[in-house]
Protein backbone atom coordinates (compact mmCIF):
# COMPACT_ATOMS: atom_id res chain seq x y z
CA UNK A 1 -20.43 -69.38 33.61
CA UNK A 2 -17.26 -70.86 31.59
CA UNK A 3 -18.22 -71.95 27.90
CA UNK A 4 -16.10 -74.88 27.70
CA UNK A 5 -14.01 -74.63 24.51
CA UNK A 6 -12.05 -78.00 24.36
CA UNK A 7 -15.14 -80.15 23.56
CA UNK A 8 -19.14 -79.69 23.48
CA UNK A 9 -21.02 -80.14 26.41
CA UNK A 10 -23.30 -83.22 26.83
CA UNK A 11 -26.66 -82.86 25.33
CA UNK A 12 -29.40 -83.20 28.72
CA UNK A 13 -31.12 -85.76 26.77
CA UNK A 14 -27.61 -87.50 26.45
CA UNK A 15 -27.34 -87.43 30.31
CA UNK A 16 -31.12 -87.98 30.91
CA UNK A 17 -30.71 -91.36 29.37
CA UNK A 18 -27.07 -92.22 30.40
CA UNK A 19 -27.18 -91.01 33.83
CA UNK A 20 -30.72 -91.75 35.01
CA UNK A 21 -32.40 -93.97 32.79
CA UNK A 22 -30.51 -96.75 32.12
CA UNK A 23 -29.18 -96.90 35.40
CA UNK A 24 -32.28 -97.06 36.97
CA UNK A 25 -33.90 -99.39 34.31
CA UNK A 26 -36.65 -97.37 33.43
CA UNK A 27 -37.39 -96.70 29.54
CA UNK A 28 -38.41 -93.69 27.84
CA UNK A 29 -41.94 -94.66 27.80
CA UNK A 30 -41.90 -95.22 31.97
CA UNK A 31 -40.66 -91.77 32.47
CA UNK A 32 -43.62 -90.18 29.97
CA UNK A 33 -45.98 -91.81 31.76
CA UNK A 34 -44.60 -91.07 35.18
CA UNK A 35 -44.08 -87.27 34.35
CA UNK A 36 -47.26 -87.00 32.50
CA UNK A 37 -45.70 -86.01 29.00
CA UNK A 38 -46.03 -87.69 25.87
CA UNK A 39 -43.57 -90.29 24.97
CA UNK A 40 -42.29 -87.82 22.12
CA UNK A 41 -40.86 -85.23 24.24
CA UNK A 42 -38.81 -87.72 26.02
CA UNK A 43 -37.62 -89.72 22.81
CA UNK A 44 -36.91 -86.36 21.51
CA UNK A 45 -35.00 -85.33 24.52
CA UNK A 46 -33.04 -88.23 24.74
CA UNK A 47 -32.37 -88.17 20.94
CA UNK A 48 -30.94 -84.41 21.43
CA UNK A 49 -33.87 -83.30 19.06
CA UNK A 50 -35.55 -80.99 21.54
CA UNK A 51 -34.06 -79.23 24.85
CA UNK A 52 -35.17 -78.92 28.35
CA UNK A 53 -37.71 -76.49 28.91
CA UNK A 54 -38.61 -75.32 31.68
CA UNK A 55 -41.84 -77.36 31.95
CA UNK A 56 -39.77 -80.42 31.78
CA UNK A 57 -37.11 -79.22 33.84
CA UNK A 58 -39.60 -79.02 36.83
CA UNK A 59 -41.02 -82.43 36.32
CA UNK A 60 -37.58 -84.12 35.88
CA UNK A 61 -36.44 -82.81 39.08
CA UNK A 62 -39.73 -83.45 41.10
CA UNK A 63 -39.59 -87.12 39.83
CA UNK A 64 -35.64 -87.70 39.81
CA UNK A 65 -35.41 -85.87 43.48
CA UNK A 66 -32.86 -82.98 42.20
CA UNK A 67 -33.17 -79.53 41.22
CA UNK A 68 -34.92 -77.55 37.91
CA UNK A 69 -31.90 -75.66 38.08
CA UNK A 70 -29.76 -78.81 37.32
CA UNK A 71 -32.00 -79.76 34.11
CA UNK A 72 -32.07 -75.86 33.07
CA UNK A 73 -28.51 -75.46 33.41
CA UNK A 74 -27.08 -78.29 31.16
CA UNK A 75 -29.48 -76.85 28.38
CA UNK A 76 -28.21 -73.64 28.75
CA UNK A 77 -24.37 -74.59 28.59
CA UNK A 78 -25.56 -76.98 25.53
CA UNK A 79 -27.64 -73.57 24.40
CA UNK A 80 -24.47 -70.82 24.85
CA UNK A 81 -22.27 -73.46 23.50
CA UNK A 82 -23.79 -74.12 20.37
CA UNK A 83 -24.66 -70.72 19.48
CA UNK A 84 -20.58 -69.68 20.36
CA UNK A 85 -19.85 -72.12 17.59
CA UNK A 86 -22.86 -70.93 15.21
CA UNK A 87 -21.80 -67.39 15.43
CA UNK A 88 -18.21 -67.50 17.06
CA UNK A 89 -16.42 -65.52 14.70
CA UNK A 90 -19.03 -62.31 14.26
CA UNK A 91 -18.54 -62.66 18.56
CA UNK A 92 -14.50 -62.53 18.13
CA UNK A 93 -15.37 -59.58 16.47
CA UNK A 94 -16.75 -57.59 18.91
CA UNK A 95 -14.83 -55.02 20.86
CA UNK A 96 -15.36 -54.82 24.49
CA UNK A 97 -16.72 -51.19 25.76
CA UNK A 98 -13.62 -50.98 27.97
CA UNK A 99 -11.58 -51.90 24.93
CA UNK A 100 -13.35 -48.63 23.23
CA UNK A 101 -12.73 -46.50 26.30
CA UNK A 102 -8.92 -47.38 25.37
CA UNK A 103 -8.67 -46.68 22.03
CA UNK A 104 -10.12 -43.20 22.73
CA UNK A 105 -7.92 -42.34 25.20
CA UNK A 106 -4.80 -42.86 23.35
């Protein structure tokens, strides 16, 4: 999987209510009730205060008529993105093992 570098990925909550949502004219409070979650963990979703877990991921997908892998997958390039910018340089810093194996050979 490809970090992208040039800008941050969308936020699933971002895409939740952007993409499916409004689109389909349902609020935050229909999908609670129709995925059997409090209204919280939605408004939190949506509000990029919480991620997908993988609870939510199922229940999206069952009710939306896609895939847990979909939900799990834009919270995990959100996840790997925001910790490559949290720690990015202490990760530039690191030497690859075959870039070990090189310097030991010369």
């Amino acid at each position: 999987m490809k970090i992208p570098q040039y800008r941050p990925p969308t936020h699933p909550g971002e895409i939740l209510l952007l993409d499916f949502l409004e689109p389909l004219g349902l609020t935050q409070q229909d999908l609670a009730n129709n995925i059997h979650v409090p209204y919280q963990r939605v408004n939190e979703l949506v509000n990029g205060k919480r991620g997908v877990t993988p609870s939510t991921a199922l229940r999206l997908s069952k009710f939306f008529g896609n895939s847990p892998e979909f939900w799990l997958n834009l919270q995990q390039n959100w996840q790997l993105y925001q910790a490559l910018k949290e720690e990015e340089e202490e990760i530039n810093a690191i030497v690859t093992y075959a870039g070990r194996e090189e310097e030991r050979s010369a």
